[in-house]
PDB file of N, CA and C in Angstrom:
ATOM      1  N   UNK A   1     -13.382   8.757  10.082  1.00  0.00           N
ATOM      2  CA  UNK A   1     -12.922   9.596   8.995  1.00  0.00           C
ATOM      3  C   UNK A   1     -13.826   9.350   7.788  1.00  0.00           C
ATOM      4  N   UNK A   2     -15.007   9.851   7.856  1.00  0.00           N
ATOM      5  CA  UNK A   2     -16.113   9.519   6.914  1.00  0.00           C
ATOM      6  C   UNK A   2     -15.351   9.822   5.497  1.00  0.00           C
ATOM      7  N   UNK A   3     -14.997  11.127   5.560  1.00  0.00           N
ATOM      8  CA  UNK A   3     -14.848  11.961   4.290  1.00  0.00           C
ATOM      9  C   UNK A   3     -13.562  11.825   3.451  1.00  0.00           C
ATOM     10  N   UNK A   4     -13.224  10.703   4.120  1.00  0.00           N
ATOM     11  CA  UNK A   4     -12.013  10.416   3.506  1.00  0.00           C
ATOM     12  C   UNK A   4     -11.970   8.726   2.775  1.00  0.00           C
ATOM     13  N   UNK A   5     -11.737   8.864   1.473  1.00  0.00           N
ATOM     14  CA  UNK A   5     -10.967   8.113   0.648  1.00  0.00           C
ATOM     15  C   UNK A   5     -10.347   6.570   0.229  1.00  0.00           C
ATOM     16  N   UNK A   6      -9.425   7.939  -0.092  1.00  0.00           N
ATOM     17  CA  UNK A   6      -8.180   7.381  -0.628  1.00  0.00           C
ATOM     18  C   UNK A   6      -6.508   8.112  -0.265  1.00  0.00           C
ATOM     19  N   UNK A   7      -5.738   7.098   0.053  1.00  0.00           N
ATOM     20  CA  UNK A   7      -4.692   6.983   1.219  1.00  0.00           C
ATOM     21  C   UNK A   7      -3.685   6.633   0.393  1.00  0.00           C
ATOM     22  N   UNK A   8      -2.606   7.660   0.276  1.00  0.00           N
ATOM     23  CA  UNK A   8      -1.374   7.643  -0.565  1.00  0.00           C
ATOM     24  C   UNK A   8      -0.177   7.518   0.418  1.00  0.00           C
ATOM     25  N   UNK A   9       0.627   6.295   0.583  1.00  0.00           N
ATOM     26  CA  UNK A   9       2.045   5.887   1.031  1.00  0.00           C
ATOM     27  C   UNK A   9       3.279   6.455   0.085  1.00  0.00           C
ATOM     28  N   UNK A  10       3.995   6.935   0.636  1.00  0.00           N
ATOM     29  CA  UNK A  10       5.489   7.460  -0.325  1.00  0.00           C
ATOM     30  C   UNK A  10       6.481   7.305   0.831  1.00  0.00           C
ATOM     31  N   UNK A  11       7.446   6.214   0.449  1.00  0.00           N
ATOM     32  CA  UNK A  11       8.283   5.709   1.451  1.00  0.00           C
ATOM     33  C   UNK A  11       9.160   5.815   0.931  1.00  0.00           C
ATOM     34  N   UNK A  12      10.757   6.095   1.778  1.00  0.00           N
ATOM     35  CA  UNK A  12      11.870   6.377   0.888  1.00  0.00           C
ATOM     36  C   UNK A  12      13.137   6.426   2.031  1.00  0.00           C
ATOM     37  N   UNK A  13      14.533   6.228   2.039  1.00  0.00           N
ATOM     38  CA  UNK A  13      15.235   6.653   2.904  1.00  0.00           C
ATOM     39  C   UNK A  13      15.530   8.039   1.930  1.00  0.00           C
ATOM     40  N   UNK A  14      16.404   8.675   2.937  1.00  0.00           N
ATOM     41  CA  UNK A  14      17.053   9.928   2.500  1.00  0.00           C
ATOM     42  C   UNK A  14      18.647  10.366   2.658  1.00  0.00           C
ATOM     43  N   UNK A  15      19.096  11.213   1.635  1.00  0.00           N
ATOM     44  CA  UNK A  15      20.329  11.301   1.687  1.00  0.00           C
ATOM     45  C   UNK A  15      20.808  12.621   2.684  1.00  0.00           C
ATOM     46  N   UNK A  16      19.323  13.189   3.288  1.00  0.00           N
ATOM     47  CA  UNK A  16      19.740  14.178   3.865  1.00  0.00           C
ATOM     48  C   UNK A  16      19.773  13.552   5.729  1.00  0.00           C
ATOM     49  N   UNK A  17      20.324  14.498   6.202  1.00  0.00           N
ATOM     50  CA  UNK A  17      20.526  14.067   7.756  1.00  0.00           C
ATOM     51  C   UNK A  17      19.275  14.632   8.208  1.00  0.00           C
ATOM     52  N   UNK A  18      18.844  13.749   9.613  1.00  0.00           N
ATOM     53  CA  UNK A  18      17.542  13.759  10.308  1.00  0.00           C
ATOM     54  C   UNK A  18      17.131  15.204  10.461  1.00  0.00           C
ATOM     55  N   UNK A  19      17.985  16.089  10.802  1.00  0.00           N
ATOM     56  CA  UNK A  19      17.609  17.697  11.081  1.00  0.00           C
ATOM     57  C   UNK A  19      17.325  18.163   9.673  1.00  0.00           C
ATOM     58  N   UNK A  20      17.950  18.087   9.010  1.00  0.00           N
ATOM     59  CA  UNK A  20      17.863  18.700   7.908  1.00  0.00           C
ATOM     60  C   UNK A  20      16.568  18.224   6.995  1.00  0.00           C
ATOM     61  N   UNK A  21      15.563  16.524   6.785  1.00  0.00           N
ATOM     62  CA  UNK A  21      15.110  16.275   6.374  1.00  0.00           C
ATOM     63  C   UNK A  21      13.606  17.308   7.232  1.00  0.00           C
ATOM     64  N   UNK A  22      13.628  16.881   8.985  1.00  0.00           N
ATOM     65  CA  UNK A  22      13.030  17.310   9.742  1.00  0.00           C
ATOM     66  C   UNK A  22      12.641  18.956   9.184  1.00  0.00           C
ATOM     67  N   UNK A  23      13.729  19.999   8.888  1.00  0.00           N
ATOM     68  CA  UNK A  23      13.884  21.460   8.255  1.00  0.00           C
ATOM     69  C   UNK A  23      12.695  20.999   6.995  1.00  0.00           C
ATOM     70  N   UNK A  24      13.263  20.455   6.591  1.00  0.00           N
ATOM     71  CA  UNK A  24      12.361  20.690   4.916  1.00  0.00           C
ATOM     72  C   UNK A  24      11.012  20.313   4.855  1.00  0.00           C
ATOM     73  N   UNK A  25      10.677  19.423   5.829  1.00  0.00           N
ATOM     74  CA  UNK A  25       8.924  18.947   6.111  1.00  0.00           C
ATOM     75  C   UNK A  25       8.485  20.078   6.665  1.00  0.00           C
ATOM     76  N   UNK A  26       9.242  21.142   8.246  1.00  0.00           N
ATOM     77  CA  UNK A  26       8.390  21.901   8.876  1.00  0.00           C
ATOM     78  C   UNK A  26       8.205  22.575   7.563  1.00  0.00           C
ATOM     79  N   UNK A  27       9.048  23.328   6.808  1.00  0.00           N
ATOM     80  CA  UNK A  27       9.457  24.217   5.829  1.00  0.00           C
ATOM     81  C   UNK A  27       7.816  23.878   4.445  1.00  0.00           C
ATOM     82  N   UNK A  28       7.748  22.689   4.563  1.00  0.00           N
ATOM     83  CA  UNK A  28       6.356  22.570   3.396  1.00  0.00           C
ATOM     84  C   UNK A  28       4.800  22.351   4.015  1.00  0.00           C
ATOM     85  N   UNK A  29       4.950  22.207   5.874  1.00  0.00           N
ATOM     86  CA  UNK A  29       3.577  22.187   6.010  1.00  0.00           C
ATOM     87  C   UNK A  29       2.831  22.880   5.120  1.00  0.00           C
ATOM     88  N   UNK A  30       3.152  24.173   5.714  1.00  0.00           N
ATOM     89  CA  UNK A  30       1.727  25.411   4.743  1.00  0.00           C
ATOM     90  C   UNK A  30       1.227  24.841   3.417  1.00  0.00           C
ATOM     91  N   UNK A  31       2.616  24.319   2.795  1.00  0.00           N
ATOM     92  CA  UNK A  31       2.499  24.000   1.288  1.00  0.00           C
ATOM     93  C   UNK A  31       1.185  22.786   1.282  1.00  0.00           C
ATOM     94  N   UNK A  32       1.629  21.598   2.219  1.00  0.00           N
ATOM     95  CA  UNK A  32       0.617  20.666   2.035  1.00  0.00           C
ATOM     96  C   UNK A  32      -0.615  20.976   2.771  1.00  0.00           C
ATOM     97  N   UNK A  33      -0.773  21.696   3.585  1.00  0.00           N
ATOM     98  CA  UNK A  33      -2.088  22.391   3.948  1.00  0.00           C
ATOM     99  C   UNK A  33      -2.933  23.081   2.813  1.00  0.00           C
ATOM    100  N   UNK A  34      -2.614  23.120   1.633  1.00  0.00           N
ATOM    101  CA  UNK A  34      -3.309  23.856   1.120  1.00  0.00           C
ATOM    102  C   UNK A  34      -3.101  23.474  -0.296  1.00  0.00           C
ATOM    103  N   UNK A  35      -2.719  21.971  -0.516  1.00  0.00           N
ATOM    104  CA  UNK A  35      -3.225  20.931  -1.357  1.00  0.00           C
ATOM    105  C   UNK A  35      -4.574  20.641  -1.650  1.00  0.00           C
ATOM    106  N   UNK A  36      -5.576  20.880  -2.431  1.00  0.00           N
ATOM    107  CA  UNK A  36      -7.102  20.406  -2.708  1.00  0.00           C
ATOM    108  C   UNK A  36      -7.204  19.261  -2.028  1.00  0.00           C
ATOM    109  N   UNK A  37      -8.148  18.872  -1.644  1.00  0.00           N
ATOM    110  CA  UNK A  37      -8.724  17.267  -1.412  1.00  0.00           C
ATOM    111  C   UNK A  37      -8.165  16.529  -0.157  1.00  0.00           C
ATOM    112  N   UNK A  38      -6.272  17.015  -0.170  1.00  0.00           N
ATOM    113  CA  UNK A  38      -5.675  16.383   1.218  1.00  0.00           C
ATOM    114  C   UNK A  38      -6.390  16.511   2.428  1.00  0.00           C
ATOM    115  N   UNK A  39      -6.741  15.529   3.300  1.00  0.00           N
ATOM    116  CA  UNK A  39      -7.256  15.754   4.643  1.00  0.00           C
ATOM    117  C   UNK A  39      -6.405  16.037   5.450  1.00  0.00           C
ATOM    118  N   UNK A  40      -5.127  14.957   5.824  1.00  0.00           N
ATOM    119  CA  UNK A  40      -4.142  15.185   6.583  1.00  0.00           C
ATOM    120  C   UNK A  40      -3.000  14.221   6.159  1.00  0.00           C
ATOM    121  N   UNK A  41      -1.943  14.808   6.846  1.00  0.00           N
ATOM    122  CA  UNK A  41      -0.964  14.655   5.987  1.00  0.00           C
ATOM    123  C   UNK A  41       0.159  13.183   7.248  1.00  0.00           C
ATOM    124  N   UNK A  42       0.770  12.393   7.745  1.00  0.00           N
ATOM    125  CA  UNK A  42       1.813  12.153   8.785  1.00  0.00           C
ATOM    126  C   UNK A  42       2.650  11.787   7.950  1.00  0.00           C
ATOM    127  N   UNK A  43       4.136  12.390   8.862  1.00  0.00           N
ATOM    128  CA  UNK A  43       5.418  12.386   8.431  1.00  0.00           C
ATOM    129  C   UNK A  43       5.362  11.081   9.558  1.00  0.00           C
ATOM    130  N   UNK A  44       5.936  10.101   9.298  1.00  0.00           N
ATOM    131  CA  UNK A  44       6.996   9.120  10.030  1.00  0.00           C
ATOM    132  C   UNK A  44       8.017   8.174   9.323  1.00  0.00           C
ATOM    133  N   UNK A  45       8.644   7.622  10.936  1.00  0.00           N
ATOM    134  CA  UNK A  45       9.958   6.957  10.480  1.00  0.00           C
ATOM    135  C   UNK A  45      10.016   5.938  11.096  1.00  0.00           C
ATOM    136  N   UNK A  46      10.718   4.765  10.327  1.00  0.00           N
ATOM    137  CA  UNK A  46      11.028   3.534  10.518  1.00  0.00           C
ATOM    138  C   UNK A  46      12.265   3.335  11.012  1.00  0.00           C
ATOM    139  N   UNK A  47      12.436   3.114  12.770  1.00  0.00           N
ATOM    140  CA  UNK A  47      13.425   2.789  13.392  1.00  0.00           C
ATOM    141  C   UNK A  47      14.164   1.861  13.059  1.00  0.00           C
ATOM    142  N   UNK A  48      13.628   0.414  12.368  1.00  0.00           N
ATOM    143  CA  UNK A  48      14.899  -0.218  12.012  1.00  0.00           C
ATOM    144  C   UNK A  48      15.617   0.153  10.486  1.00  0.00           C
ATOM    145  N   UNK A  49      14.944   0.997   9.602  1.00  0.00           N
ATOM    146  CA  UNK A  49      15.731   1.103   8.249  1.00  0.00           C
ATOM    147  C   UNK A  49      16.312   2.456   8.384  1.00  0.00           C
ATOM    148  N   UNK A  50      15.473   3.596   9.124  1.00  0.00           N
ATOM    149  CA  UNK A  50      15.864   4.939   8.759  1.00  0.00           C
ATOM    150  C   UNK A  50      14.810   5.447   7.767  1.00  0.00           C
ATOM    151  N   UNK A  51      13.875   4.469   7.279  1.00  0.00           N
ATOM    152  CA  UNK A  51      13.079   4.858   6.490  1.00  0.00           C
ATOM    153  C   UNK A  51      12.038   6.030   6.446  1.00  0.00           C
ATOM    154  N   UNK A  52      11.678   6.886   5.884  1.00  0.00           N
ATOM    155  CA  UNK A  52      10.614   7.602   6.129  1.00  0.00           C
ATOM    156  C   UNK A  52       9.206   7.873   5.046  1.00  0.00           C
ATOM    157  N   UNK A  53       8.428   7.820   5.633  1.00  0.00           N
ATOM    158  CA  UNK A  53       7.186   8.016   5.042  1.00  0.00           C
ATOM    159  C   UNK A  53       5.912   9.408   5.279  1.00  0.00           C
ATOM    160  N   UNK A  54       5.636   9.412   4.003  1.00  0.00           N
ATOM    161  CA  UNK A  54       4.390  10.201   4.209  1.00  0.00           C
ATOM    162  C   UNK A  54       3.319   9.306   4.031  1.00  0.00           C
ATOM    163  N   UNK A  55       2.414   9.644   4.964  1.00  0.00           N
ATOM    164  CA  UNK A  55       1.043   9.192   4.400  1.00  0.00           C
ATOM    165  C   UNK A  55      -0.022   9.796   4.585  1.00  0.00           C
ATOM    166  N   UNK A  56      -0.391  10.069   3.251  1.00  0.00           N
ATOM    167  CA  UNK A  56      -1.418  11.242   2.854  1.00  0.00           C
ATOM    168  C   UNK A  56      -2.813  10.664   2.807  1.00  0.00           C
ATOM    169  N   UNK A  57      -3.786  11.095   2.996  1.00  0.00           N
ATOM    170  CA  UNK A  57      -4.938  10.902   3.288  1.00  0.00           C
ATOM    171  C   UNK A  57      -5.997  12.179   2.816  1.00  0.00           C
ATOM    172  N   UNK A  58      -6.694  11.558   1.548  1.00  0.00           N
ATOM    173  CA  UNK A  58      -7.507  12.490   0.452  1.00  0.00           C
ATOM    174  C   UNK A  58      -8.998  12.431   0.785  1.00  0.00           C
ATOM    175  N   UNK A  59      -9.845  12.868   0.513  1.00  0.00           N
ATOM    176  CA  UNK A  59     -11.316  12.875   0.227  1.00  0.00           C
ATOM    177  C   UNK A  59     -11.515  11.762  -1.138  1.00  0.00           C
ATOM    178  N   UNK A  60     -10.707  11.816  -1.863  1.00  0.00           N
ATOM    179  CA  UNK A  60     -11.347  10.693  -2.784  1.00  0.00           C
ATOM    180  C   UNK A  60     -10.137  10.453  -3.907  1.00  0.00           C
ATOM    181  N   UNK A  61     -10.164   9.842  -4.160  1.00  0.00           N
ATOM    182  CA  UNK A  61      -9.507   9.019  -5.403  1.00  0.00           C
ATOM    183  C   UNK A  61      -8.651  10.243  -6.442  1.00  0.00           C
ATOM    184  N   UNK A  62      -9.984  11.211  -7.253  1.00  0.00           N
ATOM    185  CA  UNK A  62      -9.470  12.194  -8.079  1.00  0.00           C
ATOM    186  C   UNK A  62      -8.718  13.159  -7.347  1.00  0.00           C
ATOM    187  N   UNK A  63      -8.726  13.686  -5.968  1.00  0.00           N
ATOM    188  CA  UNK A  63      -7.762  14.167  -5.400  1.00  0.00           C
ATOM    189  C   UNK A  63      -6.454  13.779  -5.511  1.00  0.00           C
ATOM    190  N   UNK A  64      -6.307  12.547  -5.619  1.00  0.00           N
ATOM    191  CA  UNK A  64      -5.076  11.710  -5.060  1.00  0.00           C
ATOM    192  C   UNK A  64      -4.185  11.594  -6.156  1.00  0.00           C
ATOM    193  N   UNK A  65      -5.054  11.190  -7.458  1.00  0.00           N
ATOM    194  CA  UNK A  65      -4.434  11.006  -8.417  1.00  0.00           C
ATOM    195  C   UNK A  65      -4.139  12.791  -9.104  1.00  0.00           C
ATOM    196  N   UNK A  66      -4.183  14.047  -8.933  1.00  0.00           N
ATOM    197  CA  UNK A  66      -4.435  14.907  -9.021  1.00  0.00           C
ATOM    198  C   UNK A  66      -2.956  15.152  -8.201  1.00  0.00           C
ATOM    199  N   UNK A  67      -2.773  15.470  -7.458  1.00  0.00           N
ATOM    200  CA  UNK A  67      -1.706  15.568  -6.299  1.00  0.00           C
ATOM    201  C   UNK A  67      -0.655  14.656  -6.435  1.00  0.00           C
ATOM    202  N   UNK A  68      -0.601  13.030  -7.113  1.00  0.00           N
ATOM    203  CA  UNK A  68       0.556  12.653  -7.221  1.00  0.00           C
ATOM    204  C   UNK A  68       0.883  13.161  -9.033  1.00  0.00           C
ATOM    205  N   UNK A  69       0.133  13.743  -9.551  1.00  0.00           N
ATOM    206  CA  UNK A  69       0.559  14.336 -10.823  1.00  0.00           C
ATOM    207  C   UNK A  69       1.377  15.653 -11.134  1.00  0.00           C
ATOM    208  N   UNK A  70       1.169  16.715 -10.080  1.00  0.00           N
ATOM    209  CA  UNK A  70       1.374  17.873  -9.515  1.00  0.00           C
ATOM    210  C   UNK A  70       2.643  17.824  -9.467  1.00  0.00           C
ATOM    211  N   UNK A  71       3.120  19.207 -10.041  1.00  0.00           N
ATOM    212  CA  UNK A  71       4.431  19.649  -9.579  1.00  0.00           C
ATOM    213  C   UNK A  71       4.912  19.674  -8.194  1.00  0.00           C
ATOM    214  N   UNK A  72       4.255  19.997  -7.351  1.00  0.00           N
ATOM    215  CA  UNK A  72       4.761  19.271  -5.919  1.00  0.00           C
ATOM    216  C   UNK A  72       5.228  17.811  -5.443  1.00  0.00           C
ATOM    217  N   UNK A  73       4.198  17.380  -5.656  1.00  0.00           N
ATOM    218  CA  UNK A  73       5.048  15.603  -5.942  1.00  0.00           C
ATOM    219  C   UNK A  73       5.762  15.212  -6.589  1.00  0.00           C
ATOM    220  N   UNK A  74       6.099  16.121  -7.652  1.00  0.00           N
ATOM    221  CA  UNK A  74       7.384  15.694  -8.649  1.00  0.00           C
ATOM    222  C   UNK A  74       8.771  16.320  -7.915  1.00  0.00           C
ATOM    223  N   UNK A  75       8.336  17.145  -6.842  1.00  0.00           N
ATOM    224  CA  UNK A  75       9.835  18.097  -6.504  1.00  0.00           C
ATOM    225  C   UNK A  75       9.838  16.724  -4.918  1.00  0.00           C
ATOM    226  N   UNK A  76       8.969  15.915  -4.934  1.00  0.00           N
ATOM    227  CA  UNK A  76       9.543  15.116  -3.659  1.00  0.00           C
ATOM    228  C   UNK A  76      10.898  14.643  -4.114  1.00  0.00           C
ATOM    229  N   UNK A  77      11.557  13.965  -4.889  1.00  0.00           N
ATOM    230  CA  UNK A  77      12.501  13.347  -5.031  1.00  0.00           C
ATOM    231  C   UNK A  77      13.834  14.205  -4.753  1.00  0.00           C
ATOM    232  N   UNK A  78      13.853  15.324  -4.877  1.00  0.00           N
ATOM    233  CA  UNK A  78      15.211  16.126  -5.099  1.00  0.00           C
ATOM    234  C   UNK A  78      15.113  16.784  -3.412  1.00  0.00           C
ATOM    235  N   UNK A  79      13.634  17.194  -2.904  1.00  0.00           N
ATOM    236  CA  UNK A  79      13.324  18.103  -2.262  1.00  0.00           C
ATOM    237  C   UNK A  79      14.440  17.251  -0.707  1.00  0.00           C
ATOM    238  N   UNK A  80      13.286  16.153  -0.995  1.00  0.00           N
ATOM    239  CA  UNK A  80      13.490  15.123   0.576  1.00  0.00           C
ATOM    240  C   UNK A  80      14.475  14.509   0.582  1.00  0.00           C
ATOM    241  N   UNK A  81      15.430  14.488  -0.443  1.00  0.00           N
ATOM    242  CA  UNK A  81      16.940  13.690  -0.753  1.00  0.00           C
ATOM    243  C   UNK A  81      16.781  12.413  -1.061  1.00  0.00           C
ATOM    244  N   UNK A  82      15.651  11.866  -1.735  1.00  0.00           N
ATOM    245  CA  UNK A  82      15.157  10.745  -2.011  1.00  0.00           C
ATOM    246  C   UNK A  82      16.066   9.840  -2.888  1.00  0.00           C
ATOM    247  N   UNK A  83      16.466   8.607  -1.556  1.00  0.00           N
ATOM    248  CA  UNK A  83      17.613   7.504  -2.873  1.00  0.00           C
ATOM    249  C   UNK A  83      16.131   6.671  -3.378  1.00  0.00           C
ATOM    250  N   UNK A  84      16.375   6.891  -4.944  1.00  0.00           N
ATOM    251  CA  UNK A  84      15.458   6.403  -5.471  1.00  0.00           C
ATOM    252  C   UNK A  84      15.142   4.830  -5.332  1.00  0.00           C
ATOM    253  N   UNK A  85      16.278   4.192  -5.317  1.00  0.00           N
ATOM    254  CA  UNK A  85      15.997   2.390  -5.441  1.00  0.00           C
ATOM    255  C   UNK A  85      15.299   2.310  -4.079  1.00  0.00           C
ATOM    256  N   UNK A  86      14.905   3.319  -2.926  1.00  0.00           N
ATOM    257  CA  UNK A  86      14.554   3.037  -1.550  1.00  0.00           C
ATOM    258  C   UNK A  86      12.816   3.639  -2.016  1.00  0.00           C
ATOM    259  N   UNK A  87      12.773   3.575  -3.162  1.00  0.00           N
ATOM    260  CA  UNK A  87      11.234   4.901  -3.132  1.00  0.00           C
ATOM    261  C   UNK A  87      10.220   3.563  -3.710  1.00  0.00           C
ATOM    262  N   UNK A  88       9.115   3.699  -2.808  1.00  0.00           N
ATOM    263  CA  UNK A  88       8.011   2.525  -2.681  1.00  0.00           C
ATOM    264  C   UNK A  88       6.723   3.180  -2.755  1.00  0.00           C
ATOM    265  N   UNK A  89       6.126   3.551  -3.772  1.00  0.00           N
ATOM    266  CA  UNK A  89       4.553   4.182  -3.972  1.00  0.00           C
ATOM    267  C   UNK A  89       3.374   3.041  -3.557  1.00  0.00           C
ATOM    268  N   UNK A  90       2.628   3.207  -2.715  1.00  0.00           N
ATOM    269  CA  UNK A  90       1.101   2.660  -2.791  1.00  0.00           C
ATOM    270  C   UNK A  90       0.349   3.461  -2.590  1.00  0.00           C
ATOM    271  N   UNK A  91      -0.931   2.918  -3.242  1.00  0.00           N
ATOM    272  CA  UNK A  91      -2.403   3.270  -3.153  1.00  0.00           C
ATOM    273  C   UNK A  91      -2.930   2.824  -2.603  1.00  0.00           C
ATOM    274  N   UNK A  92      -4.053   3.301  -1.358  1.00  0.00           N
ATOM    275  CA  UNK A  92      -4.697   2.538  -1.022  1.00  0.00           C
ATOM    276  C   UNK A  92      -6.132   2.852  -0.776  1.00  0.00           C
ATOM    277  N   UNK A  93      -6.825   2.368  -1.127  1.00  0.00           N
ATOM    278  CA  UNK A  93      -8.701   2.570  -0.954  1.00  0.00           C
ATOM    279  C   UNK A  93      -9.054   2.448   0.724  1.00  0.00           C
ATOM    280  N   UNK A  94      -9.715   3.401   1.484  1.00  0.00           N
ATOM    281  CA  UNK A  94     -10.220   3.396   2.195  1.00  0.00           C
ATOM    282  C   UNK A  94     -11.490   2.538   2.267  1.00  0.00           C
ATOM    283  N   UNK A  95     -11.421   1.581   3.633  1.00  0.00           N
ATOM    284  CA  UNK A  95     -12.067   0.296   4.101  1.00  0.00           C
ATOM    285  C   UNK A  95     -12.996   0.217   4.966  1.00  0.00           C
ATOM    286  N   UNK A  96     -12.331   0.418   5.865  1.00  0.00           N
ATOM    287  CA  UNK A  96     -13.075   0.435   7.586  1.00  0.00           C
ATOM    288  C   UNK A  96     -12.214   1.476   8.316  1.00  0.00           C
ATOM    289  N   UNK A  97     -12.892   2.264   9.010  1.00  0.00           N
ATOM    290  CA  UNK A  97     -12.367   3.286   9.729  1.00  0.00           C
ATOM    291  C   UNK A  97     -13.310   2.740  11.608  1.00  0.00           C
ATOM    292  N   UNK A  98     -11.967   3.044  12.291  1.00  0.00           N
ATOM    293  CA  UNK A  98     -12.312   2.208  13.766  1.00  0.00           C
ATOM    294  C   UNK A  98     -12.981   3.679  14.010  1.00  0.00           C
ATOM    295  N   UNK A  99     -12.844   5.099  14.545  1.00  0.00           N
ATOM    296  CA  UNK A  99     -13.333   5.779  14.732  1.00  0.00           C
ATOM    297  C   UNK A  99     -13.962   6.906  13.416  1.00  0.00           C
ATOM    298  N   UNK A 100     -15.307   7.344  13.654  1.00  0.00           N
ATOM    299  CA  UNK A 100     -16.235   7.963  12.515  1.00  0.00           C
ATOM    300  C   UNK A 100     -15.264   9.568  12.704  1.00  0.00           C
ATOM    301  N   UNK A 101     -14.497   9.727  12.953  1.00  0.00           N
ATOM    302  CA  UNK A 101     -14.095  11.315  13.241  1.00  0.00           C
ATOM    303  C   UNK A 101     -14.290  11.974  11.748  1.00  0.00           C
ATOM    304  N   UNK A 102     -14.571  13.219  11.607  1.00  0.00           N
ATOM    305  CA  UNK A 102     -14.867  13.788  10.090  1.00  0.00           C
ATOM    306  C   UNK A 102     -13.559  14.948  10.540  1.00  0.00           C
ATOM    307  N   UNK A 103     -12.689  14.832   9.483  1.00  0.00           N
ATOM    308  CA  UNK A 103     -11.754  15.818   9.747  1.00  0.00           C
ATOM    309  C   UNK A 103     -11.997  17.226   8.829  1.00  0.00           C
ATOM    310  N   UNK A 104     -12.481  18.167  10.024  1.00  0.00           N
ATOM    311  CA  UNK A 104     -12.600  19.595   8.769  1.00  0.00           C
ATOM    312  C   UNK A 104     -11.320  20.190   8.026  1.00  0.00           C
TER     313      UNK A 104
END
């Protein structure tokens, strides 16, 4: 993943039920497809808390910080049913990548 970055974690449980959280992610692909700078986006979940995460994956730094400023990232909290004392932000700088894949 040459062209990539910088790697944004947003972890959180939710107050909504699994279908319904599941509804509102298919419901914003398009939306995050067509975020500047995002490369790709994974939704997952943590079997022992219920926890769920995005982790976003930018071309660079000013993307990232650009996108967690954005009115879209501000509607995560209400959108995804986010209990806030469960909400855990990191940043992280891209290091070593095991495979060179360039994602178009």
């Amino acid at each position: 993943m040459k062209n990539a970055e910088a790697i944004l974690s947003v972890k959180f449980n939710s107050t909504h039920t699994v279908e319904k959280l599941m509804n509102v992610c298919e419901e914003d692909l398009e939306t995050f497809r067509k975020v500047p700078g995002l490369l790709q986006k994974y939704y997952i979940a943590e079997e022992s808390t219920g926890a769920i995460s995005g982790i976003y994956i930018f071309e660079n730094k000013t993307a990232r910080e650009i996108f967690w400023a954005s009115d879209l990232a501000k509607s995560i909290p209400a959108r995804y049913g986010v209990v806030m004392e469960t909400l855990r932000v990191e940043q992280y700088d891209m290091a070593i990548v095991l495979n060179d894949v360039v994602l178009a």
